[in-house]
C-alpha atoms as a PDB file:
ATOM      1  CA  UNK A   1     -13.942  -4.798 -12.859  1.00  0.00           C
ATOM      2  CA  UNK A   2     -14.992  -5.153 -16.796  1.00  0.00           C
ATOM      3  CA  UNK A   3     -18.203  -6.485 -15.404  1.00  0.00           C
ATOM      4  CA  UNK A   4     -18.685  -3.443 -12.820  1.00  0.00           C
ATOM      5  CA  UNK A   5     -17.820  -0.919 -15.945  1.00  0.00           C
ATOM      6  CA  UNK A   6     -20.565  -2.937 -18.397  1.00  0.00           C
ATOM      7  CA  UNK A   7     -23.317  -2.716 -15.545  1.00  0.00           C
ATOM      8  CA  UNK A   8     -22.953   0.588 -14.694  1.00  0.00           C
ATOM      9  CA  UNK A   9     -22.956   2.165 -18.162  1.00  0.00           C
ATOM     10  CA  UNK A  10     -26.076  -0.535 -19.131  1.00  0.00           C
ATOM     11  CA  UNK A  11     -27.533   0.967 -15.864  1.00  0.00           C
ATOM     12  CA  UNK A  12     -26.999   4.663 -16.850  1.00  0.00           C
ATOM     13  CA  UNK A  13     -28.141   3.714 -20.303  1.00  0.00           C
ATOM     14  CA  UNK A  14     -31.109   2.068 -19.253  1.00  0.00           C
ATOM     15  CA  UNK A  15     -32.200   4.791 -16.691  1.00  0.00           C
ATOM     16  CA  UNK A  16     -31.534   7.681 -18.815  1.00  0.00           C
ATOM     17  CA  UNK A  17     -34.239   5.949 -21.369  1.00  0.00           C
ATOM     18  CA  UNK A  18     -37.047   7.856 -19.304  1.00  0.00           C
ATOM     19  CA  UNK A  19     -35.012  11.430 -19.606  1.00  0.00           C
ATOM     20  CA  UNK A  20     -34.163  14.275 -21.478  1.00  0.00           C
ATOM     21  CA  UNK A  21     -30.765  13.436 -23.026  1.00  0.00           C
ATOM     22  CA  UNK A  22     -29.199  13.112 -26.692  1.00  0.00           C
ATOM     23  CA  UNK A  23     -30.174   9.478 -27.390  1.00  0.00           C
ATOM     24  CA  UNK A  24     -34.066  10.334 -26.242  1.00  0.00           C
ATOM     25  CA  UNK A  25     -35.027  10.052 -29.830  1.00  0.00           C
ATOM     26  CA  UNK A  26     -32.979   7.018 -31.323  1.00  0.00           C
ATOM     27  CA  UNK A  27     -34.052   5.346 -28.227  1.00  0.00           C
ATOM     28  CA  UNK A  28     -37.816   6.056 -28.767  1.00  0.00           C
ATOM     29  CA  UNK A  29     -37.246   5.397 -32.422  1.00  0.00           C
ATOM     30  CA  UNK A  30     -34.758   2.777 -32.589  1.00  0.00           C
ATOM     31  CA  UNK A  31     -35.885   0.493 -29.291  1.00  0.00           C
ATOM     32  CA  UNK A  32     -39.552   1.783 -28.151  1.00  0.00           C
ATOM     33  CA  UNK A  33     -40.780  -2.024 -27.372  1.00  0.00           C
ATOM     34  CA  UNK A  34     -37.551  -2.389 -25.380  1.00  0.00           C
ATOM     35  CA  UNK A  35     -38.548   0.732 -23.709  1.00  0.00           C
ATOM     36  CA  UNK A  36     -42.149  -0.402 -22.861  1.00  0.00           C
ATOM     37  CA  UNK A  37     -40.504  -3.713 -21.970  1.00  0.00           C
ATOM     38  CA  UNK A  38     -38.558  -1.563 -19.306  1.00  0.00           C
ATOM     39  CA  UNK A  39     -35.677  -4.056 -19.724  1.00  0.00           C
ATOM     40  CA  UNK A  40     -33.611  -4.886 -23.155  1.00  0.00           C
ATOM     41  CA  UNK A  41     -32.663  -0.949 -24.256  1.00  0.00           C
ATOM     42  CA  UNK A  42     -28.950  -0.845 -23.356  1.00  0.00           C
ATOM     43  CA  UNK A  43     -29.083  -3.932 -25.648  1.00  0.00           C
ATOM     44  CA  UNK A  44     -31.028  -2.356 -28.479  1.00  0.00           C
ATOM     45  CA  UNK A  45     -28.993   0.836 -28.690  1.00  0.00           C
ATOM     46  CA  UNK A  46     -25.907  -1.458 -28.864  1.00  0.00           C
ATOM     47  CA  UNK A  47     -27.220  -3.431 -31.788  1.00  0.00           C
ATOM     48  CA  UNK A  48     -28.408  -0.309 -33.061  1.00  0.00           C
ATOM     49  CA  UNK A  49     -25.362   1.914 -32.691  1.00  0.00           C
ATOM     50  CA  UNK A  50     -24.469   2.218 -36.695  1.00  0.00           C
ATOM     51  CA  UNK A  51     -28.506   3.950 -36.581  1.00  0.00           C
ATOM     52  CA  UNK A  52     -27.597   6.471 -33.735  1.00  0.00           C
ATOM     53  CA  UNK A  53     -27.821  10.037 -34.114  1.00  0.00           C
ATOM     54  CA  UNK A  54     -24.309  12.055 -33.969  1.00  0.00           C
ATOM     55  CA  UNK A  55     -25.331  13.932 -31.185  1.00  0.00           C
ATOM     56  CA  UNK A  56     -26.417   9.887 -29.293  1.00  0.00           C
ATOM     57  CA  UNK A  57     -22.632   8.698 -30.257  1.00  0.00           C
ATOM     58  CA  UNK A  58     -21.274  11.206 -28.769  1.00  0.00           C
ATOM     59  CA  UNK A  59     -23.102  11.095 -25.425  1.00  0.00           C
ATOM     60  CA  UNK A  60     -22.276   7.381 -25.206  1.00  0.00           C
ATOM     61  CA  UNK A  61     -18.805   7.964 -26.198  1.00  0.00           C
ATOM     62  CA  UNK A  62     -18.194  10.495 -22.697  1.00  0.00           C
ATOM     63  CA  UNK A  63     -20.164   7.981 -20.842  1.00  0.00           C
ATOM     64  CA  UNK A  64     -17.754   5.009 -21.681  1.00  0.00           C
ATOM     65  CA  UNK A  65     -15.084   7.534 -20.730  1.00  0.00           C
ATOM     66  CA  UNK A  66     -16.490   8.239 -17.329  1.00  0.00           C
ATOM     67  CA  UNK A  67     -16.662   4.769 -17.007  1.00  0.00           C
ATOM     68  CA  UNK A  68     -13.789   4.153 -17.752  1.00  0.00           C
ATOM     69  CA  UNK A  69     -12.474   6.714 -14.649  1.00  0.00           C
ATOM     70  CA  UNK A  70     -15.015   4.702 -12.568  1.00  0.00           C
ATOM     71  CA  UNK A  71     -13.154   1.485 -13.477  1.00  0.00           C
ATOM     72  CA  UNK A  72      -9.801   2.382 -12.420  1.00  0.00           C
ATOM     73  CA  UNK A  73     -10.840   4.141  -9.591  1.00  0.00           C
ATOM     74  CA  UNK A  74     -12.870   1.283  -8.289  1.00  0.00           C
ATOM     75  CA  UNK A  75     -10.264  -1.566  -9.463  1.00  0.00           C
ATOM     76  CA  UNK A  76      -8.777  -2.284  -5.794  1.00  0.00           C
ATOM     77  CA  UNK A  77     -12.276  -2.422  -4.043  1.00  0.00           C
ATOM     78  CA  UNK A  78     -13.673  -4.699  -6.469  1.00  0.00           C
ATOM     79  CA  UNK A  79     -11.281  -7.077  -5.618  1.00  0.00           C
ATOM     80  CA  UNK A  80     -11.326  -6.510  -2.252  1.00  0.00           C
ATOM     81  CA  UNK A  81     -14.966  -6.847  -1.288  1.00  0.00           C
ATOM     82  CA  UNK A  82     -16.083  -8.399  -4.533  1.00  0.00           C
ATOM     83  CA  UNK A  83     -13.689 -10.614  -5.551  1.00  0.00           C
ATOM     84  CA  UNK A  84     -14.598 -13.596  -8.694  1.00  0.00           C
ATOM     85  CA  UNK A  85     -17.841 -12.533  -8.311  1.00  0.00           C
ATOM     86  CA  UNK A  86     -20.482 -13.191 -11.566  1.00  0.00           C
ATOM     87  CA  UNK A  87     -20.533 -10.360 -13.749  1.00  0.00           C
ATOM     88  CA  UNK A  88     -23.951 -10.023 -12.950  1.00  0.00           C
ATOM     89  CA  UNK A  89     -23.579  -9.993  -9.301  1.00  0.00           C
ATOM     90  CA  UNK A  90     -20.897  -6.679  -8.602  1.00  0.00           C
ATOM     91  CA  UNK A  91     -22.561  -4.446  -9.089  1.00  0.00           C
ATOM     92  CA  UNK A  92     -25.012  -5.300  -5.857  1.00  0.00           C
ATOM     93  CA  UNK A  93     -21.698  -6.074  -4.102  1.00  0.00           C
ATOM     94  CA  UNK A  94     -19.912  -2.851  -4.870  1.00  0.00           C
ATOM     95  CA  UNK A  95     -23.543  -1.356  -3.890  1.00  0.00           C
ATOM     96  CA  UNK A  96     -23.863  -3.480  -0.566  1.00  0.00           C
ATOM     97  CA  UNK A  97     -20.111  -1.761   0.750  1.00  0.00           C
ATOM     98  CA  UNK A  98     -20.406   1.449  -0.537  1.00  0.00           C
ATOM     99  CA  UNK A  99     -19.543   3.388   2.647  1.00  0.00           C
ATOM    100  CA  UNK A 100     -16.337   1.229   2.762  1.00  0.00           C
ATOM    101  CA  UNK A 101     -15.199   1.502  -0.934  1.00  0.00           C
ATOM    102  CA  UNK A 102     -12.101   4.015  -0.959  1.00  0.00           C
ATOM    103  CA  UNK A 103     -12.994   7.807  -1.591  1.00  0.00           C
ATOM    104  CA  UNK A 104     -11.611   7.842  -4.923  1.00  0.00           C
ATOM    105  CA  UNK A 105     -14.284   4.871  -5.672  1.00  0.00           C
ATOM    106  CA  UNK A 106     -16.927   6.725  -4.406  1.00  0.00           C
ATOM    107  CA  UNK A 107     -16.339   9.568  -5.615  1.00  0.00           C
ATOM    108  CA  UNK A 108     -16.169   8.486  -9.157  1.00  0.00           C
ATOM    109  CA  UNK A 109     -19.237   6.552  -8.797  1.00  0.00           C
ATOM    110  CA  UNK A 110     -21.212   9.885  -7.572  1.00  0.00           C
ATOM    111  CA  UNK A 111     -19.585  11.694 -10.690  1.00  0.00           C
ATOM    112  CA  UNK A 112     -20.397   9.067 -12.952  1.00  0.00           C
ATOM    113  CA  UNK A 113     -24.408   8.968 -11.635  1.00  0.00           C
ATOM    114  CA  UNK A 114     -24.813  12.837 -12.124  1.00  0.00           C
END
């Protein structure tokens, strides 16, 4: 489930790299060839975090709370369909049986997207 949590805050982190949001800057300033890379940034803002604006920290602080809420919710179902999957890998699993994850799952998966 640890591995779930990790990808889906990476994947947040990584997709939010195009938007408006509170890290915008330290992303642009802190990881730009990461960002023109299109692969890497989660990674950079980590190694970077000590650099990150108050306003950044704070945004990445809710987001690790959210997933966090995503985590617990999701704990049975990863075990269920996804078992001792590779870290790597369940996320696409908890993807591929979305519509038969529980409702709490799924719901905190929508929340944690929006």
């Amino acid at each position: 489930m640890k591995a779930l949590l990790l990808f889906l805050l990476f994947s947040v982190l990584t997709l939010n790299s195009y938007a408006e949001d509170a890290c915008k800057e330290d992303r642009e300033k802190l990881c730009m060839s990461e960002i023109k890379a299109r692969e890497g940034v989660a990674k950079c803002m980590k190694q970077n975090k000590d650099q990150l604006s108050a306003k950044c920290r704070q945004q990445r602080r809710e987001k690790m709370d959210e997933a966090k809420e995503v985590r617990q919710a999701c704990k049975e179902d990863r075990k269920t369909f996804c078992g001792k999957m590779k870290r790597r890998d369940v996320f696409q699993c908890m993807r591929q049986h979305m519509d038969q994850l529980s409702s709490e799952c799924q719901k905190e998966i929508k929340e944690f997207f929006e």
